[in-house]
Protein backbone atom coordinates (compact mmCIF):
# COMPACT_ATOMS: atom_id res chain seq x y z
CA UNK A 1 0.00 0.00 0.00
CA UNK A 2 3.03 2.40 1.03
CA UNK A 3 4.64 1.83 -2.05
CA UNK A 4 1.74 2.43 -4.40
CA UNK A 5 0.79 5.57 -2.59
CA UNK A 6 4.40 7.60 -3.07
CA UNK A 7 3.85 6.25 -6.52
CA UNK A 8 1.04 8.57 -6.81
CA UNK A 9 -1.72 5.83 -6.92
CA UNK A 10 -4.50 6.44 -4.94
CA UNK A 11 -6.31 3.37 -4.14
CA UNK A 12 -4.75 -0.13 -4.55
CA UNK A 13 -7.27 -3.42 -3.64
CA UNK A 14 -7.12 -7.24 -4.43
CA UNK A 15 -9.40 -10.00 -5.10
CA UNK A 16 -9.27 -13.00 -6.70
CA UNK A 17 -9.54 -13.68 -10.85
CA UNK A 18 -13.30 -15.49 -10.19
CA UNK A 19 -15.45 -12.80 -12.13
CA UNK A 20 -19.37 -12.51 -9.91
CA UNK A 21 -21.79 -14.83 -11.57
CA UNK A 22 -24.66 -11.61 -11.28
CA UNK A 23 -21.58 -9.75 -13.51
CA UNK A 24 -20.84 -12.06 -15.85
CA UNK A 25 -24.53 -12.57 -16.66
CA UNK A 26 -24.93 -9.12 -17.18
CA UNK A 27 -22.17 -8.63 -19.70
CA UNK A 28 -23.36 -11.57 -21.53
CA UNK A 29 -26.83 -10.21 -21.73
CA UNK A 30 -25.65 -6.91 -22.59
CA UNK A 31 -23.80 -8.30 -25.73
CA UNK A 32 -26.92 -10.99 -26.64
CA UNK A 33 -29.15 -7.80 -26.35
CA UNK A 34 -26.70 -5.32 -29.08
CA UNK A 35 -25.89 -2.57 -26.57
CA UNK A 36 -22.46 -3.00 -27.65
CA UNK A 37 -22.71 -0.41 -30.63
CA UNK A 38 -20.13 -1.00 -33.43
CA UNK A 39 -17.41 -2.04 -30.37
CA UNK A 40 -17.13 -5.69 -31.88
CA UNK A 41 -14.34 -5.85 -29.34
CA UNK A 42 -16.81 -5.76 -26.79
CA UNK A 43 -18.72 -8.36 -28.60
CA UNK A 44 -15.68 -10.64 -29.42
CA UNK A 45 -15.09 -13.90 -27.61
CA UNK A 46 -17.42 -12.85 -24.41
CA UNK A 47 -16.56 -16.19 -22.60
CA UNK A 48 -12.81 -14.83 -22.30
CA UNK A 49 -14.02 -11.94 -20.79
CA UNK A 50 -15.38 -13.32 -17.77
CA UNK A 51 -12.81 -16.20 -17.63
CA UNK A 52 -9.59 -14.68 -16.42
CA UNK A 53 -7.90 -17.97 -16.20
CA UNK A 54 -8.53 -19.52 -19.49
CA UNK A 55 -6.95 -16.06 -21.23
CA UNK A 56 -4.19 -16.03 -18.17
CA UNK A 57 -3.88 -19.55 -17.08
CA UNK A 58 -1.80 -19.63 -13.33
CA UNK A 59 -3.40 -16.42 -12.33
CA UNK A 60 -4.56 -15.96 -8.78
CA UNK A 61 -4.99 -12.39 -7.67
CA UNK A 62 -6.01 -9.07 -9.47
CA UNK A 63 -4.40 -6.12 -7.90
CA UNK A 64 -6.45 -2.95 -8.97
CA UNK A 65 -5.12 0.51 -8.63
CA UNK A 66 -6.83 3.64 -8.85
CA UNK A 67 -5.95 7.09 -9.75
CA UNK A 68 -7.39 10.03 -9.28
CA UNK A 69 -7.75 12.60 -12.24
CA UNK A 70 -10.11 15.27 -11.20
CA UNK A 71 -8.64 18.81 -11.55
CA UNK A 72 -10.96 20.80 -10.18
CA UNK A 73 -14.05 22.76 -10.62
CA UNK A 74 -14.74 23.35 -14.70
CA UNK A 75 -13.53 26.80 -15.83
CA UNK A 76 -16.06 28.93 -18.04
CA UNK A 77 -16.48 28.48 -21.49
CA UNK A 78 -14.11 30.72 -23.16
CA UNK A 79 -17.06 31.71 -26.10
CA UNK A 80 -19.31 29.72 -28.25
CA UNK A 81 -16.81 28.78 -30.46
CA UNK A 82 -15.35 26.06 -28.03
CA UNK A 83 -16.32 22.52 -27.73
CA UNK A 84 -16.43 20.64 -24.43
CA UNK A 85 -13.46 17.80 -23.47
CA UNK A 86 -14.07 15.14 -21.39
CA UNK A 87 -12.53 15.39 -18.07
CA UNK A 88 -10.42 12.10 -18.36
CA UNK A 89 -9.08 13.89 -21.57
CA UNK A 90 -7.86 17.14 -20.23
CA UNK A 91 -4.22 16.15 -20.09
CA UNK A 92 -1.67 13.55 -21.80
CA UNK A 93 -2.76 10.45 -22.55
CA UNK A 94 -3.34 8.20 -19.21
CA UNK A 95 -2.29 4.78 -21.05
CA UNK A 96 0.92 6.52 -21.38
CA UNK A 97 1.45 7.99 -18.25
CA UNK A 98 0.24 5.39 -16.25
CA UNK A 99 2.17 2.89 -17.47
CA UNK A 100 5.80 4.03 -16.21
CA UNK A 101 4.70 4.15 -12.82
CA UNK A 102 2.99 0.86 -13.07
CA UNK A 103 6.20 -0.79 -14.21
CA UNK A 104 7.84 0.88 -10.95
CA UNK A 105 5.38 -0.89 -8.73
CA UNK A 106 5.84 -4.31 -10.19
CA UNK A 107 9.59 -3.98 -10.27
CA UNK A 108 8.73 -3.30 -6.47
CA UNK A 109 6.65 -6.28 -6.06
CA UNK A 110 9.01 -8.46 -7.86
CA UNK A 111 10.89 -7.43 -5.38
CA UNK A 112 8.71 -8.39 -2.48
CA UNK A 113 7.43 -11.40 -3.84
CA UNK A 114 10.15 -12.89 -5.82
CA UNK A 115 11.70 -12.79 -9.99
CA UNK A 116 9.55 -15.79 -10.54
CA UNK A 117 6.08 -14.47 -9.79
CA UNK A 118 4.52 -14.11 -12.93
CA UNK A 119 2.81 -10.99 -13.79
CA UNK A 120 0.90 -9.47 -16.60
CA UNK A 121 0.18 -5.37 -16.20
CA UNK A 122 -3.07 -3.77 -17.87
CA UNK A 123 -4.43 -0.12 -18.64
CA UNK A 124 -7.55 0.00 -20.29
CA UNK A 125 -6.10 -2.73 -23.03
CA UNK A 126 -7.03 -6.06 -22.42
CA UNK A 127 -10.54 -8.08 -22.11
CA UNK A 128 -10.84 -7.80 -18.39
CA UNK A 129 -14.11 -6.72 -16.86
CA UNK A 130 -12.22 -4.27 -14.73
CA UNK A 131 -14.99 -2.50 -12.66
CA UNK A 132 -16.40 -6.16 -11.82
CA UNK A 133 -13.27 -7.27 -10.54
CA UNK A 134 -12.65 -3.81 -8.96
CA UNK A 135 -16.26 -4.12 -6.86
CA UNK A 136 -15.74 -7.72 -6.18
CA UNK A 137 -12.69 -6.49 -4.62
CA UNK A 138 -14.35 -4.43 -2.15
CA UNK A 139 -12.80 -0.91 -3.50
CA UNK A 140 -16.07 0.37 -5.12
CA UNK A 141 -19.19 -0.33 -6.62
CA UNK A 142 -21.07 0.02 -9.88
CA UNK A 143 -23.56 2.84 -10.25
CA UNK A 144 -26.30 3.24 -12.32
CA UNK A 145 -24.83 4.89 -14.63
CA UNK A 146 -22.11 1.82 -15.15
CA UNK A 147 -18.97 3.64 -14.02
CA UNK A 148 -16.86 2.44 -10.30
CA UNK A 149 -17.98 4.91 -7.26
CA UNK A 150 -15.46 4.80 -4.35
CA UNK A 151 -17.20 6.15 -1.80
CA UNK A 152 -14.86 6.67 0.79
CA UNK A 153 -14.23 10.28 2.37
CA UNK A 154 -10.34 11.48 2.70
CA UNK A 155 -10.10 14.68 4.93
CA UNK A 156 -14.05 15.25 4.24
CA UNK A 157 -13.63 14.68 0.38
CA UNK A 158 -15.36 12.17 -1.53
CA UNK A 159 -13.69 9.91 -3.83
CA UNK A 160 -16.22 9.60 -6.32
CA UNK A 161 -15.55 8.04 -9.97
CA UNK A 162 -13.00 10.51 -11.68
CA UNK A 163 -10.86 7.65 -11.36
CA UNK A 164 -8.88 5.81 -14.09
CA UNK A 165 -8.56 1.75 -12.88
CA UNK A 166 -5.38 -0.32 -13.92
CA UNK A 167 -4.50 -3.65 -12.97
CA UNK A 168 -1.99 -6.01 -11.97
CA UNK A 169 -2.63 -9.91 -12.42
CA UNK A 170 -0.62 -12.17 -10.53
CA UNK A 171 0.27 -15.86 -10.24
CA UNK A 172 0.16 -16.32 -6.24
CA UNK A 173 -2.44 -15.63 -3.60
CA UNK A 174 -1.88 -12.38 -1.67
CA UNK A 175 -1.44 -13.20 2.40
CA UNK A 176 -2.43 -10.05 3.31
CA UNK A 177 -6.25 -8.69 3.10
CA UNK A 178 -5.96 -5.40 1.68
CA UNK A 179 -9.56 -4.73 0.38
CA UNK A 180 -12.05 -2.27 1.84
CA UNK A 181 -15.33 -4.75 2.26
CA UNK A 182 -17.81 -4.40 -0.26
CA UNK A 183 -20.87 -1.50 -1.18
CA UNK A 184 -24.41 -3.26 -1.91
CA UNK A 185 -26.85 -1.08 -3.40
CA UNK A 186 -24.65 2.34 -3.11
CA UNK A 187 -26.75 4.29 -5.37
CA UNK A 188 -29.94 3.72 -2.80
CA UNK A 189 -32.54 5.46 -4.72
CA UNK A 190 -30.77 8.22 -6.64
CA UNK A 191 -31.06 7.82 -10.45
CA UNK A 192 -29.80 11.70 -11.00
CA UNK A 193 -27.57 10.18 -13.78
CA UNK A 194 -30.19 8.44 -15.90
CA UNK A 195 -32.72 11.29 -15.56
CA UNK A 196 -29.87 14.16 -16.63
CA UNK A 197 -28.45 11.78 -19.46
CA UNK A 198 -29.22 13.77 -22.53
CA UNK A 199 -29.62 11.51 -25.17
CA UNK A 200 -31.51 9.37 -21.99
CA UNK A 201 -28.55 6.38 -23.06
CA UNK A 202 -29.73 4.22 -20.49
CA UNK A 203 -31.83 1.12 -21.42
CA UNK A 204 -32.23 0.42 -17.65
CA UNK A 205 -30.46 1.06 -13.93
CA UNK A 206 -26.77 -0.56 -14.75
CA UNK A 207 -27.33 -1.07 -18.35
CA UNK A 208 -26.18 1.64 -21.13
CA UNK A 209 -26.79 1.82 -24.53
CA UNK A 210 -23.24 2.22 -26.30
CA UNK A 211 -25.02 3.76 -29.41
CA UNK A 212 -26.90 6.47 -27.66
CA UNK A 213 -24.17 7.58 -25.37
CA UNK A 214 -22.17 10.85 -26.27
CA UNK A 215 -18.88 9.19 -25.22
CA UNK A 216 -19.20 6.20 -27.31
CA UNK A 217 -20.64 8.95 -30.79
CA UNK A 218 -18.16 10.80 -30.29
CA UNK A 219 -14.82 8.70 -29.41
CA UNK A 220 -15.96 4.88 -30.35
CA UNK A 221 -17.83 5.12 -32.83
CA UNK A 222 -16.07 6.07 -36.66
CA UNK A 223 -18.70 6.42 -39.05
CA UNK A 224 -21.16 8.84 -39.36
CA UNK A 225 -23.33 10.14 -35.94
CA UNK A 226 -27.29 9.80 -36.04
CA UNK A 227 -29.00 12.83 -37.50
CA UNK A 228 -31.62 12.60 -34.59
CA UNK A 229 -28.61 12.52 -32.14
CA UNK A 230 -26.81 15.30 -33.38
CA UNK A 231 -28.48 18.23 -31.59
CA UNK A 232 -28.18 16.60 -28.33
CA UNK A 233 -24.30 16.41 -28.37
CA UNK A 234 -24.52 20.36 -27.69
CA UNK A 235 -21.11 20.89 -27.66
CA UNK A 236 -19.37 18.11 -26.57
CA UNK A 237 -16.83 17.18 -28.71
CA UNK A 238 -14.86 14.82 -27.05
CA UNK A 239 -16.84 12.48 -24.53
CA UNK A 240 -19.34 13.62 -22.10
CA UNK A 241 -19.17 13.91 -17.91
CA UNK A 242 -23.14 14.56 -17.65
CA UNK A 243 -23.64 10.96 -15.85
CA UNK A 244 -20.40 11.67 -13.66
CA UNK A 245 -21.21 15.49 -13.49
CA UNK A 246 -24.21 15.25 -11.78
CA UNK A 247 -23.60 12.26 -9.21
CA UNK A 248 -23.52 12.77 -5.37
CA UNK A 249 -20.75 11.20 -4.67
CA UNK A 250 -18.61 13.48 -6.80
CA UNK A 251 -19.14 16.44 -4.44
CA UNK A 252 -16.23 17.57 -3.27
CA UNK A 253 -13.70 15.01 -4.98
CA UNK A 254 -10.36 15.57 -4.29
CA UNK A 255 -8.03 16.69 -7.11
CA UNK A 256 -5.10 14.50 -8.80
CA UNK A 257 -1.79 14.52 -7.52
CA UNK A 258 -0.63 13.66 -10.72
CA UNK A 259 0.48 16.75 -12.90
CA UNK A 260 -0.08 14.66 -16.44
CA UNK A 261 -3.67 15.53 -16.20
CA UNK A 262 -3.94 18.64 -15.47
CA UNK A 263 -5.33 21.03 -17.95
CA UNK A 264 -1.96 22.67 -19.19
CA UNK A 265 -0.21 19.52 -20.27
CA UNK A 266 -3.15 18.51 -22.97
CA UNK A 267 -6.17 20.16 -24.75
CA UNK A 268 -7.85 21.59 -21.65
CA UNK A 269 -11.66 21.50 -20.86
CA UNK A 270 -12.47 23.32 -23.93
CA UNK A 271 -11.03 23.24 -26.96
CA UNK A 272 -11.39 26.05 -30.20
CA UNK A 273 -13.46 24.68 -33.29
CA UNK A 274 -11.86 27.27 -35.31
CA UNK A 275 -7.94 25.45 -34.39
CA UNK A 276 -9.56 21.80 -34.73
CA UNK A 277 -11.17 22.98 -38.42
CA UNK A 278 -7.48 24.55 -39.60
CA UNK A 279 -5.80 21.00 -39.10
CA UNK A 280 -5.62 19.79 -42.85
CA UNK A 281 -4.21 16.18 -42.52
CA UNK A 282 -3.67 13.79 -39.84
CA UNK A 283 0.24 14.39 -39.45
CA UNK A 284 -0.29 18.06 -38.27
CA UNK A 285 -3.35 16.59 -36.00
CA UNK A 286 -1.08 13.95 -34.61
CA UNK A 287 1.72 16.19 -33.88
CA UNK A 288 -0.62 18.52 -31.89
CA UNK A 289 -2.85 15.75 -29.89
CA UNK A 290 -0.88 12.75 -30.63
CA UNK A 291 -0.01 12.78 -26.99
CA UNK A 292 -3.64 13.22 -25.50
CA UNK A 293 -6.72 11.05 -25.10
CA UNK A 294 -7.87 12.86 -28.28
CA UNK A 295 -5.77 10.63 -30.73
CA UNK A 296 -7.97 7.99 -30.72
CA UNK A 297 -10.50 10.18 -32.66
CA UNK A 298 -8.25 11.17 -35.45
CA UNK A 299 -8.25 13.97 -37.57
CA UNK A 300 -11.48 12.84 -39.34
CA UNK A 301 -13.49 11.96 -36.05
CA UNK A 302 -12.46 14.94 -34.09
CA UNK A 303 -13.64 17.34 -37.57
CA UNK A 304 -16.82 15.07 -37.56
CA UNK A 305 -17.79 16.04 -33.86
CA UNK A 306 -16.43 19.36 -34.58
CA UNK A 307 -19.01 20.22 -37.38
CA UNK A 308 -21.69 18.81 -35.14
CA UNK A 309 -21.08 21.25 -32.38
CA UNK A 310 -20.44 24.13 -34.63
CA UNK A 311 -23.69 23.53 -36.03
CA UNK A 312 -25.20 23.32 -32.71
CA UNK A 313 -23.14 26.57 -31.56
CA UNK A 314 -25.47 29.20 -33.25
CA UNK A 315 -21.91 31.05 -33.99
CA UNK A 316 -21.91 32.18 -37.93
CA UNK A 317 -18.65 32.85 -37.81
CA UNK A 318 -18.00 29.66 -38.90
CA UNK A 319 -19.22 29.14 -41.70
CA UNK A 320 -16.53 29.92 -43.66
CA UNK A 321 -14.66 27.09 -42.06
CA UNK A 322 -17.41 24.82 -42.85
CA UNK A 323 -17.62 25.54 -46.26
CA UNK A 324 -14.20 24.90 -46.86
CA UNK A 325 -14.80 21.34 -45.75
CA UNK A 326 -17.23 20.65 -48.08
CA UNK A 327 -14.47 19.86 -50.42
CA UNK A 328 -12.30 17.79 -47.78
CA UNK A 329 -10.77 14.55 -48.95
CA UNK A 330 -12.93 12.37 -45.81
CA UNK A 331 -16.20 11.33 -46.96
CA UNK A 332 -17.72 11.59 -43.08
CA UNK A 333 -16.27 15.30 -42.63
CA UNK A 334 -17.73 16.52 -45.74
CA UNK A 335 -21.35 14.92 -44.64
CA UNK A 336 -21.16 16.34 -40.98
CA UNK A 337 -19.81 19.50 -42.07
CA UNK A 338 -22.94 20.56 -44.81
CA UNK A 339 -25.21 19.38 -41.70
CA UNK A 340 -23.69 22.24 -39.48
CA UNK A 341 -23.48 24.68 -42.55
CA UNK A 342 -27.55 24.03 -42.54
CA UNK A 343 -28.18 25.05 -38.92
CA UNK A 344 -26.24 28.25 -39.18
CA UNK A 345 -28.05 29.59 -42.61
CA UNK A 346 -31.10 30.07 -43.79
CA UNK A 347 -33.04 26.66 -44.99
CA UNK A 348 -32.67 28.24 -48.87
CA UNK A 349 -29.00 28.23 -48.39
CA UNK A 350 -28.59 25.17 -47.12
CA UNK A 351 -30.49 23.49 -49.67
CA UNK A 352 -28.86 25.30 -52.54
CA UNK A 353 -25.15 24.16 -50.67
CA UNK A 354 -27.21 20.66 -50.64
CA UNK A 355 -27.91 20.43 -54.33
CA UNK A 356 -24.75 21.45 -55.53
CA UNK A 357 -23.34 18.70 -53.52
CA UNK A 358 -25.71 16.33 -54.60
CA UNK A 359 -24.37 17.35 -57.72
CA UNK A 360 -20.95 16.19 -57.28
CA UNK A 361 -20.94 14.21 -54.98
CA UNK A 362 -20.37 9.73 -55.44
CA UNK A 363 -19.80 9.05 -51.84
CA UNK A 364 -23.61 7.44 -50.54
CA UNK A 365 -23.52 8.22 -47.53
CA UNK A 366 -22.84 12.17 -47.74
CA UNK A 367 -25.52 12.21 -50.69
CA UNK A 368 -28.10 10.91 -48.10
CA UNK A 369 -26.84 13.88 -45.90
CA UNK A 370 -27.95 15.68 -49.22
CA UNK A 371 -30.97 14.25 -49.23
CA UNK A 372 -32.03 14.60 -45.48
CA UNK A 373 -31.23 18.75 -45.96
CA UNK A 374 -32.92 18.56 -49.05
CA UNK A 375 -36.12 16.97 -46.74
CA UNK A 376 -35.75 13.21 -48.16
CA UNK A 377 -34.96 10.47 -46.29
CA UNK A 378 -32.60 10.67 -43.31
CA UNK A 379 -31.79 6.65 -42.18
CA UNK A 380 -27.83 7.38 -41.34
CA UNK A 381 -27.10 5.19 -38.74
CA UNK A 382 -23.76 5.53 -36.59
CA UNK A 383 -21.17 2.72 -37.49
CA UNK A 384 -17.53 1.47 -36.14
């Protein structure tokens, strides 16, 4: 525990590999019932999933770590022209960051528990159902809204869930109890999260709707976003906190001791439209967020969710920007892009801009964007 702490993790727990039956049924029925989106990762091999030891035969304990990455109360929007980040996005990249200091702590364990133990380390990256094993462990439990609540207070703060989870699988049982007990029913009757969601993403208490969710239209999914879901990103571009905004138990949260996540070393909480819409090919995008959460989008995703907010923005001012993408060399840019251009002009402008497309234009899916400002048929459906 010592060690992890001057490490700079936060919260460190154990439990064994044996995934909850109540879990592993829920995951399953999840997939069965298509939440999953276009995440076929999600969807691939779901057995493996909740079988630790038939992907990582030998193991016997999961170590899970927590860190802490909320920076503070959310500074104003700097003008309409800005999009909303995520908070877990604000700084670099945690896959990065984490890992280095994750290393450390196994070298330390090593260490402790001998060169033979085996070991395998994981951020985010491997088919683990992390927040399972996390509240089997005792450190937190599941809210509604599907994320890991730690409830604890430190010094009369909450922990809450602006916490990023890593783990640490081993090959011997740990001696030593180190687990908090476990939370049943920590949400009580609260369901602030479902009822503020606002594309309401949330099939059910515990159960989300991948394709609904701003997170997963805007980061996880890489084809075109819903027409009928468009308005309701309002101007997030890059996730969404609303579930996490809005909970009880992130009152007060304490803020990260770790200075990688902190607004100055990324994109911030908001980010300009106008810099997002100058980047003209992925090499300049990846030298300027190639280092933050944000790469994941790419150059054409982050445009894509751009456009959507800029049409949502009300700000006229850019549609010269927009216009310029009409001609860009990504099919799902140019589609997303005459969709914002018709919510900041007049209906006859937007359907003249629509016709000459339609014109032009070979790619299907940005000629049914065409069509749906034109008044035909609308049926784009988000895709991975």
């Amino acid at each position: 525990q010592l060690r992890a702490h001057s490490l700079g993790f936060d919260h460190l727990s154990a439990t064994t590999p044996t995934i909850p039956e109540k879990d592993r049924d829920e995951y399953k029925a999840w997939v069965a019932a298509g939440l999953a989106g276009g995440m076929a990762y999600m969807e691939r091999d779901p057995d493996r999933r909740v079988d630790l030891t038939t992907t990582y035969p030998g193991i016997k304990t999961v170590l899970t770590l927590g860190v802490s990455y909320y920076q503070g109360t959310l500074p104003p929007k700097p003008g309409q022209e800005y999009g909303r980040v995520a908070r877990y996005a604000w700084g670099l990249d945690y896959h990065d960051v984490i890992s280095e200091r994750l290393q450390r702590f196994l070298a330390s364990l090593h260490d402790m528990l001998g060169e033979d133990t085996g070991s395998v380390i994981t951020i985010d990256s491997k088919p683990i159902l992390e927040r399972a094993l996390a509240q089997s462990s005792g450190l937190g439990f599941i809210g509604k809204n599907t994320v890991l609540i730690i409830p604890r207070r430190t010094h009369s703060y909450h922990v809450g869930s602006w916490v990023f989870l890593t783990e640490i699988l081993l090959t011997i049982p740990m001696d030593e109890e180190i687990s908090p007990f476990p939370i049943v029913n920590g949400c009580g009757q609260c369901s602030l999260c479902l009822t503020h969601c606002p594309t309401q993403a949330f099939e059910r208490p515990y159960r989300l709707q991948s394709d609904r969710c701003i997170s997963y239209l805007t980061i996880e999914n890489k084809g075109f976003i819903p027409r009928e879901m468009r308005s309701k990103l309002d101007d997030w571009i890059f996730g969404c906190d609303v579930c996490q905004d809005v909970c009880p138990y992130n009152t007060k949260a304490f803020e990260t001791r770790w200075p990688e996540f902190q607004a100055n070393r990324g994109t911030g909480p908001w980010i300009s439209l106008r810099e997002i819409f100058e980047v003209g090919d992925q090499a300049t995008f990846k030298k300027k967020w190639g280092l933050t959460p944000l790469n994941r989008a790419k150059r054409k995703g982050l445009l894509r969710n751009a456009c959507v907010v800029a049409g949502n923005s009300e700000e006229d001012n850019l549609v010269p920007y927009l216009i310029n993408l009409l001609d860009d060399p990504e099919p799902m840019v140019r589609g997303h892009a005459l969709w914002g251009l018709s919510k900041l002009t007049s209906p006859k402008v937007g359907k003249k801009m629509a016709e000459g497309m339609l014109r032009r234009e070979e790619d299907a899916l940005v000629r049914e964007e065409c069509e749906g400002v034109l008044g035909g048929p609308a049926h784009i459906k988000c895709n991975s």
